[in-house]
Protein backbone atom coordinates (compact mmCIF):
# COMPACT_ATOMS: atom_id res chain seq x y z
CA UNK A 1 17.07 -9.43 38.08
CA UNK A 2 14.55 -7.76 40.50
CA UNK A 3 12.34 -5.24 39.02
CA UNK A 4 8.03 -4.91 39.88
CA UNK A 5 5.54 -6.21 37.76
CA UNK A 6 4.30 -2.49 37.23
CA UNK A 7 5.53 0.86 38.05
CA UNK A 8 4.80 4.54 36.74
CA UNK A 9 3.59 3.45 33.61
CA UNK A 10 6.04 0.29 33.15
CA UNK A 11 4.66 -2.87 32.45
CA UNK A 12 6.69 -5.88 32.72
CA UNK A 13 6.04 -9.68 32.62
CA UNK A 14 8.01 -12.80 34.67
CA UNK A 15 8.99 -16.46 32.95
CA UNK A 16 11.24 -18.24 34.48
CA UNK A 17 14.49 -15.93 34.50
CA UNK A 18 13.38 -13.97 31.52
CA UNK A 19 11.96 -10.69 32.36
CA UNK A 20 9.77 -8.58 29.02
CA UNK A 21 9.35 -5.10 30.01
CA UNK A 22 6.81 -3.40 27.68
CA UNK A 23 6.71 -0.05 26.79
CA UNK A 24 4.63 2.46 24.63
CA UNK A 25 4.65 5.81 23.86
CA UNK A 26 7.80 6.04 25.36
CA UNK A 27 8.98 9.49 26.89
CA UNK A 28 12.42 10.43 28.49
CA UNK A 29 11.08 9.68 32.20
CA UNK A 30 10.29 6.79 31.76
CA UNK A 31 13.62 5.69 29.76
CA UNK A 32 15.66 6.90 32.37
CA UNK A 33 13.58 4.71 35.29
CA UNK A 34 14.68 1.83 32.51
CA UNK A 35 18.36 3.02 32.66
CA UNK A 36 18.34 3.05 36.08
CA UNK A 37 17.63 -0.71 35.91
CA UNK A 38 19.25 -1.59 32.33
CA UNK A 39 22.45 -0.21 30.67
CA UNK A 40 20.99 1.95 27.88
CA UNK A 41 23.06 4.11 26.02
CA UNK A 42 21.81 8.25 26.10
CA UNK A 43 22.15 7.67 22.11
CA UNK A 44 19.82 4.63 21.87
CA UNK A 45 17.38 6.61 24.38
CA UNK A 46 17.39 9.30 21.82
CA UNK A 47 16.87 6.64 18.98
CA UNK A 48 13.84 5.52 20.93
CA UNK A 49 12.15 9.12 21.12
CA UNK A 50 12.52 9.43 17.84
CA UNK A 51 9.78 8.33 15.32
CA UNK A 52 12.22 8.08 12.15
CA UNK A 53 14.68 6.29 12.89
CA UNK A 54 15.99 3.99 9.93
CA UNK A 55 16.25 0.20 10.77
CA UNK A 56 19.80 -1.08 12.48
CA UNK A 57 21.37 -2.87 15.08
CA UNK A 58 23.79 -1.60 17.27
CA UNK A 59 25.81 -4.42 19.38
CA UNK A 60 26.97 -3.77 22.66
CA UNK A 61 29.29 -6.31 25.48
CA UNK A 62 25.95 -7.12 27.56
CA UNK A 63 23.10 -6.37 25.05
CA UNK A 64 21.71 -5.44 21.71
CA UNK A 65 19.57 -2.90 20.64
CA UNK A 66 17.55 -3.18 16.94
CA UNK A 67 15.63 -0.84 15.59
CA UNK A 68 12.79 -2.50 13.04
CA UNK A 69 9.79 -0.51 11.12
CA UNK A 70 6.16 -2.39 10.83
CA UNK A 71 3.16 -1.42 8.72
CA UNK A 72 0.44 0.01 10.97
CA UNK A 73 -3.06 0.90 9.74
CA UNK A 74 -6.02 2.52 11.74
CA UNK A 75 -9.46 2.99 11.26
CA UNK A 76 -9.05 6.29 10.14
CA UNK A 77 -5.76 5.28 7.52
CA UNK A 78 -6.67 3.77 4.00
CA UNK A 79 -3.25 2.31 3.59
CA UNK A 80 0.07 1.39 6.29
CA UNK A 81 2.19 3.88 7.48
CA UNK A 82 5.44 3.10 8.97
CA UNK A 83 5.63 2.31 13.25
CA UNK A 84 8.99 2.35 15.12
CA UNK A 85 9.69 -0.88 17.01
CA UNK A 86 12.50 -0.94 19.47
CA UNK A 87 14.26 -3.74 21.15
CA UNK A 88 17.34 -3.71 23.78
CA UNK A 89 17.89 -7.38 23.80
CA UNK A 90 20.20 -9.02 27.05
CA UNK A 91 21.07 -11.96 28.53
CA UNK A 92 17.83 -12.65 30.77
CA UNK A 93 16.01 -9.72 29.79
CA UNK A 94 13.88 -8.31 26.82
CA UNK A 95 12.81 -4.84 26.64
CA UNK A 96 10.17 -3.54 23.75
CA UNK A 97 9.68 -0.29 22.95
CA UNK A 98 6.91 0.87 20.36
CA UNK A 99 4.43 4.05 20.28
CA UNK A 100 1.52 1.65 20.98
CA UNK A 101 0.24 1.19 17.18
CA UNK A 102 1.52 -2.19 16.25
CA UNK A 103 -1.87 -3.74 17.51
CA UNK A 104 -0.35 -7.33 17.15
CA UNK A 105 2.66 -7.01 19.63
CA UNK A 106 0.47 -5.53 22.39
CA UNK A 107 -2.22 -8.29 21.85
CA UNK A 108 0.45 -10.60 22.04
CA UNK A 109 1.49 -8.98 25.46
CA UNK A 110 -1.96 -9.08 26.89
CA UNK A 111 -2.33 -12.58 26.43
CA UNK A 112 1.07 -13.08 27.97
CA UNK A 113 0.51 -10.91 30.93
CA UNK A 114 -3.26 -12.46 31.29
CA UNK A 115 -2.71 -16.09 30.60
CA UNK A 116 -1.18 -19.03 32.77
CA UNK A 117 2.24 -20.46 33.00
CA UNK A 118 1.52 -22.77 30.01
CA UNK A 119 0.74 -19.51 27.69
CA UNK A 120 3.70 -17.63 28.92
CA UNK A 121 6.45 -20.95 28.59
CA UNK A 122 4.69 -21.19 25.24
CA UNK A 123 5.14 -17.86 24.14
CA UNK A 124 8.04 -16.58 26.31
CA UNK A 125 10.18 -19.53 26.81
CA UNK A 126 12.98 -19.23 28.72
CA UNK A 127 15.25 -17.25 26.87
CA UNK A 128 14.98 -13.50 25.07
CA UNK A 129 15.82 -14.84 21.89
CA UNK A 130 12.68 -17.33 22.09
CA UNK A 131 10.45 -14.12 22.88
CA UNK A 132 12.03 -11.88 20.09
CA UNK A 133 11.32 -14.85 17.90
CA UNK A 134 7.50 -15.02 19.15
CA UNK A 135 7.60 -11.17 18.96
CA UNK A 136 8.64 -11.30 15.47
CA UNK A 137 6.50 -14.29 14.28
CA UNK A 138 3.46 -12.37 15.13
CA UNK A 139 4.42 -9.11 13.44
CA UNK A 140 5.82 -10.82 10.21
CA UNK A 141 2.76 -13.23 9.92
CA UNK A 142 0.08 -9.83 10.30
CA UNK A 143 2.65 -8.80 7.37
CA UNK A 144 1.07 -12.02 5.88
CA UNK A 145 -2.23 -10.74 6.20
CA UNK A 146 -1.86 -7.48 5.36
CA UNK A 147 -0.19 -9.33 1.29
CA UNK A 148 -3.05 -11.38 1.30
CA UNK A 149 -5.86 -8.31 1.27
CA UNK A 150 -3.45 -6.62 -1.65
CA UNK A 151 -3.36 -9.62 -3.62
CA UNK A 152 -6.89 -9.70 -2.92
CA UNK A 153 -7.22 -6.11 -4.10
CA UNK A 154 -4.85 -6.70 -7.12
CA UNK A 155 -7.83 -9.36 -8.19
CA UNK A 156 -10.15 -7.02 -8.18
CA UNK A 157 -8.73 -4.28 -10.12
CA UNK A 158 -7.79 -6.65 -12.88
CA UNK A 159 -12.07 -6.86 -13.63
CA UNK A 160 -12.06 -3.05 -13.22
CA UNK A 161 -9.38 -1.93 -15.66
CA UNK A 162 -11.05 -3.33 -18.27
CA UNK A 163 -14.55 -2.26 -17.34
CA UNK A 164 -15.12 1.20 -19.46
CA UNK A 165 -17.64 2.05 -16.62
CA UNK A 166 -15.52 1.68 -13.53
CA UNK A 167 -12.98 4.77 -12.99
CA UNK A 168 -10.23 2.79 -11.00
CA UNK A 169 -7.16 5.44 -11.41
CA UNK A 170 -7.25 6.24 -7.67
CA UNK A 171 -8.02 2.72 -6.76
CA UNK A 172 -4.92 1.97 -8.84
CA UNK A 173 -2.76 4.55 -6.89
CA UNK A 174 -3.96 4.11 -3.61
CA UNK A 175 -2.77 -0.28 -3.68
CA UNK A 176 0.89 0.99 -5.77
CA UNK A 177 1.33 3.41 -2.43
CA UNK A 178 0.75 0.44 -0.21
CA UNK A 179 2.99 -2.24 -2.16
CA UNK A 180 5.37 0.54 -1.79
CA UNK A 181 4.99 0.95 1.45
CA UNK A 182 5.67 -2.53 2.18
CA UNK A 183 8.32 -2.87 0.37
CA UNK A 184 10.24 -0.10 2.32
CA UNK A 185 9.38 -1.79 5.01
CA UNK A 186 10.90 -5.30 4.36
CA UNK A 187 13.80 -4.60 2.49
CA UNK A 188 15.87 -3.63 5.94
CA UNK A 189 13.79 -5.85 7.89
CA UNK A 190 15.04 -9.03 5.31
CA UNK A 191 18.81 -7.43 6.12
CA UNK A 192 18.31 -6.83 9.50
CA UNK A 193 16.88 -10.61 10.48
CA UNK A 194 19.60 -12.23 8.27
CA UNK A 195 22.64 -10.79 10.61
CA UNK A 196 20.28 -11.25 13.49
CA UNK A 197 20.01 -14.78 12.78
CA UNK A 198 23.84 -15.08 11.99
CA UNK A 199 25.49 -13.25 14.33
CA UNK A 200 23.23 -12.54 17.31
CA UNK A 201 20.96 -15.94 18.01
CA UNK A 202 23.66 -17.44 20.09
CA UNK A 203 24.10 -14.46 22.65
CA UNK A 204 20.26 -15.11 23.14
CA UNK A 205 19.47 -18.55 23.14
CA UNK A 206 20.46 -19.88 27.00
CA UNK A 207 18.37 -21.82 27.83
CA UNK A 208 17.44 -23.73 24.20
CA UNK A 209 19.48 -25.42 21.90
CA UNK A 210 20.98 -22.99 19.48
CA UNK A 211 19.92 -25.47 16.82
CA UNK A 212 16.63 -24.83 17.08
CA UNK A 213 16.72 -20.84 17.74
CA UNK A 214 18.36 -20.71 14.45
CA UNK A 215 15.48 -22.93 12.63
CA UNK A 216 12.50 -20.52 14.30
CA UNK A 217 14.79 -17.13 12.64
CA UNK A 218 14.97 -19.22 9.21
CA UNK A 219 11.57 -20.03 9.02
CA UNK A 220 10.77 -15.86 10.34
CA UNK A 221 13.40 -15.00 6.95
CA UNK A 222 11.93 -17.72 4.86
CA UNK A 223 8.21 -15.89 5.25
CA UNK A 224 10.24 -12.16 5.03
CA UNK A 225 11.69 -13.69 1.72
CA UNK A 226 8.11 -14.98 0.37
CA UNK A 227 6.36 -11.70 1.25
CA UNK A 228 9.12 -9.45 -0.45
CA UNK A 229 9.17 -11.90 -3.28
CA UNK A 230 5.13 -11.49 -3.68
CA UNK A 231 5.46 -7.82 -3.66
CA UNK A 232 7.95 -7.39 -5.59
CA UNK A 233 5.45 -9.56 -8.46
CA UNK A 234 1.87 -7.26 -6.91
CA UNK A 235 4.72 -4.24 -7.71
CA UNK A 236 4.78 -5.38 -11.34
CA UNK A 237 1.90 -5.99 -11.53
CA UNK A 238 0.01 -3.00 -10.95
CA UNK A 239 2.44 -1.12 -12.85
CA UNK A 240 1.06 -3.43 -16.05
CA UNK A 241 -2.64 -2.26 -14.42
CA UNK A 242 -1.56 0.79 -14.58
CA UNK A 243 0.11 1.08 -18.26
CA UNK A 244 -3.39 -0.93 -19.30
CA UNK A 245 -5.58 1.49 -17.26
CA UNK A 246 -3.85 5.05 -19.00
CA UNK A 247 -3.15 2.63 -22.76
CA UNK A 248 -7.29 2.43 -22.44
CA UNK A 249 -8.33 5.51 -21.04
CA UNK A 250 -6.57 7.20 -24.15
CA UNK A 251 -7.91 4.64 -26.66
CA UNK A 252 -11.58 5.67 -24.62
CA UNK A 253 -10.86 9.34 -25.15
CA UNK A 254 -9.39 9.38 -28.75
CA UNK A 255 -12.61 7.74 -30.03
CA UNK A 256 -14.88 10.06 -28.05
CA UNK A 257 -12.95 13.14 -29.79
CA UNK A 258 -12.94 11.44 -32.97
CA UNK A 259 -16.74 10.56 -33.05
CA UNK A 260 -17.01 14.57 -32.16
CA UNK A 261 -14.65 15.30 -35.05
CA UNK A 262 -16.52 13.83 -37.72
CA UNK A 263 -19.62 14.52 -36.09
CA UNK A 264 -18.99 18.43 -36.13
CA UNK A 265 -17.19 18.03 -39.78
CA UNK A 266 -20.75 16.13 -41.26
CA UNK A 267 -22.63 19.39 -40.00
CA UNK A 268 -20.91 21.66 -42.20
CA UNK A 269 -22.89 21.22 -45.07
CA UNK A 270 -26.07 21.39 -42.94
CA UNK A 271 -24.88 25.05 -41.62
CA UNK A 272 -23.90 26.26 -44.68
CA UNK A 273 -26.90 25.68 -45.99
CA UNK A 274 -28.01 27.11 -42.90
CA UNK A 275 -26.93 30.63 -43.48
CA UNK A 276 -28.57 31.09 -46.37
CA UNK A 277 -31.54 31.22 -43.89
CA UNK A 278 -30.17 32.82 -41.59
CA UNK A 279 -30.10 36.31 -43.87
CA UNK A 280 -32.46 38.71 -44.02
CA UNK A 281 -34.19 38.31 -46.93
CA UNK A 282 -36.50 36.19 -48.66
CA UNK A 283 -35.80 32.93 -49.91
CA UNK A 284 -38.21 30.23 -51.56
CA UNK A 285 -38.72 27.99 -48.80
CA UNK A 286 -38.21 30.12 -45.43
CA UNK A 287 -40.37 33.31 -44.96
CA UNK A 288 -43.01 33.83 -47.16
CA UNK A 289 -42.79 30.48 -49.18
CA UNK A 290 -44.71 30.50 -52.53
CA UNK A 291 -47.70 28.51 -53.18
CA UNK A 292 -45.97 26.65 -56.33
CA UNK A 293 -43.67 23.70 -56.32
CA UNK A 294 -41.22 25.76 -58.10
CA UNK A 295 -40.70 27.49 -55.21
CA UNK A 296 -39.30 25.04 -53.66
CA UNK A 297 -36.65 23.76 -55.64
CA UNK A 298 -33.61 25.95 -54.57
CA UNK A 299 -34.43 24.39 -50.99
CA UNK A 300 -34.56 20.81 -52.40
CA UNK A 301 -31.38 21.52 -54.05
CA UNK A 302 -29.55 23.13 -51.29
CA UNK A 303 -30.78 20.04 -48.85
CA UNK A 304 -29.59 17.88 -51.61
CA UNK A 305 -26.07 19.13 -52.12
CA UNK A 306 -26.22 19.32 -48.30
CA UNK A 307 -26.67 15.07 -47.79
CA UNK A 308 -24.21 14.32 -50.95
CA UNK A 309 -21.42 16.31 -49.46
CA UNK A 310 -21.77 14.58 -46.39
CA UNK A 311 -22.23 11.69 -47.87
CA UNK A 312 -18.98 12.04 -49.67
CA UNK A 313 -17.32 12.98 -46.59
CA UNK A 314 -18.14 10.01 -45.01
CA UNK A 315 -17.23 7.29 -48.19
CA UNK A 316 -13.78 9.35 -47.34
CA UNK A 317 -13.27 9.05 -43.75
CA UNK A 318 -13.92 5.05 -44.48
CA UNK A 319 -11.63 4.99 -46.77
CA UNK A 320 -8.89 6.49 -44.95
CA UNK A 321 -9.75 4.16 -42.29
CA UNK A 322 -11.18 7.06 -40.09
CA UNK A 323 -14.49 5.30 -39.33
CA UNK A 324 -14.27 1.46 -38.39
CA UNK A 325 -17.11 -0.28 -40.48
């Protein structure tokens, strides 16, 4: 099939009699130069404007067309968001459509585009199914990555939920929203690359022995299974973080209001002994005090009855088990 290298905005790369046309950010002009040249439906050009489009795979006589969703992050994003990856998949042609934030896939372009023969047969091959399958390798394996910073993270939090000086609620929320995240992600990409892989690797595999195709899509759905497997533990996981994290937090707090509790109740005596000072008149011991000891006695007493009754108050509270020895 005959079609330039570049043109307005299309970039497209040459192995063999495979042809990848690349494109991000896609808008309706440049979909339509692509129909002019490929048989896209006006429904899948739609799809491919679109941001939120759920995963599928429509099936056509000539080609395919997939929809997938990859985790994305930027410098600006704490956690992945979802990206939109498109694919109409033919018989000597590839065509990949994303919005341009799937940072693996257009590395992996560059390196096509700019490398020899020997870096394109190796990547490309002969055959789209060979480059969907390098396409995909790269994407699932940065999905690798991206498990092996929260497990990472998960590690972490462990020492911090039971450190009483390290608040780790949002930490705690913020790595939930991600396993989440990724989880919504490869629960349609699992379905999606098992009927690839079952129904679709044989329309794309000219060129190679079907064979093998099939055993490069199991080992792409054997990672898919191991990351949704370990996410599906990290999701568990931080739920128990997070049961520990509020169980403690409440344990912290009830102790802090208890020590207040008793501490407030043990002053009572002291401030009702208190008022009697506080009146306006004169009392052996506050204005005026006498110069005899006798004068001092109804302020030894009142101290006195002061310390027994909290003394008394506090044999109490250990006895009802209120204050831990």
């Amino acid at each position: 099939m005959d079609f330039p290298r570049y043109i307005n905005g299309l970039e497209t790369i040459h192995n063999q009699k495979l042809l990848w046309v690349y494109l991000e950010k896609p808008t309706r002009e440049k979909l339509e130069m692509i129909s002019k040249k490929f048989p896209i439906h006006e429904l899948n050009m739609e799809d491919c404007l679109s941001k939120n489009q759920l995963p599928k795979i429509d099936r056509y006589d000539d080609h395919v067309f997939v929809i997938l969703q990859f985790p994305t992050t930027s410098k600006e994003q704490t956690s992945p968001s979802f990206s939109q990856l498109s694919f109409f998949v033919g018989k000597d042609y590839l065509i990949s459509i994303t919005q341009g934030d799937l940072h693996p896939l257009s590395s992996l372009f560059r390196k096509c585009k700019e490398g020899n023969d020997s870096i394109r047969n190796n990547l490309m091959g002969g055959s789209p199914g060979y480059l969907l399958h390098s396409i995909l390798d790269t994407l699932v394996d940065n999905l690798l990555h991206m498990l092996v910073r929260i497990i990472g993270k998960l590690d972490d939090i462990e020492d911090e939920v039971f450190d009483d000086k390290v608040a780790n609620a949002r930490d705690l929320s913020i790595l939930r929203r991600e396993i989440t995240t990724l989880r919504r992600i490869v629960l349609p990409l699992k379905r999606i690359m098992m009927e690839i892989t079952s129904r679709d690797v044989k329309r794309f595999s000219e060129g190679v022995e079907e064979e093998d195709l099939i055993d490069y899509f199991d080992d792409i759905n054997d990672h898919i299974s191991k990351v949704l497997e370990a996410l599906d533990e990290s999701k568990e996981t931080i739920e128990i973080y997070k049961d520990t994290d509020n169980m403690l937090n409440s344990e912290k707090t009830n102790k802090i209001l208890s020590f207040l509790t008793i501490l407030f109740t043990l002053s009572i005596p002291i401030t009702v002994a208190g008022t009697f000072y506080g009146m306006n008149i004169v009392i052996p011991g506050s204005v005026n005090p006498g110069d005899k000891f006798v004068d001092y006695i109804p302020l030894a007493i009142i101290s006195s009855l002061s310390a027994v009754g909290a003394g008394i108050m506090i044999y109490y509270f250990k006895k009802l088990g209120w204050i831990n020895s």
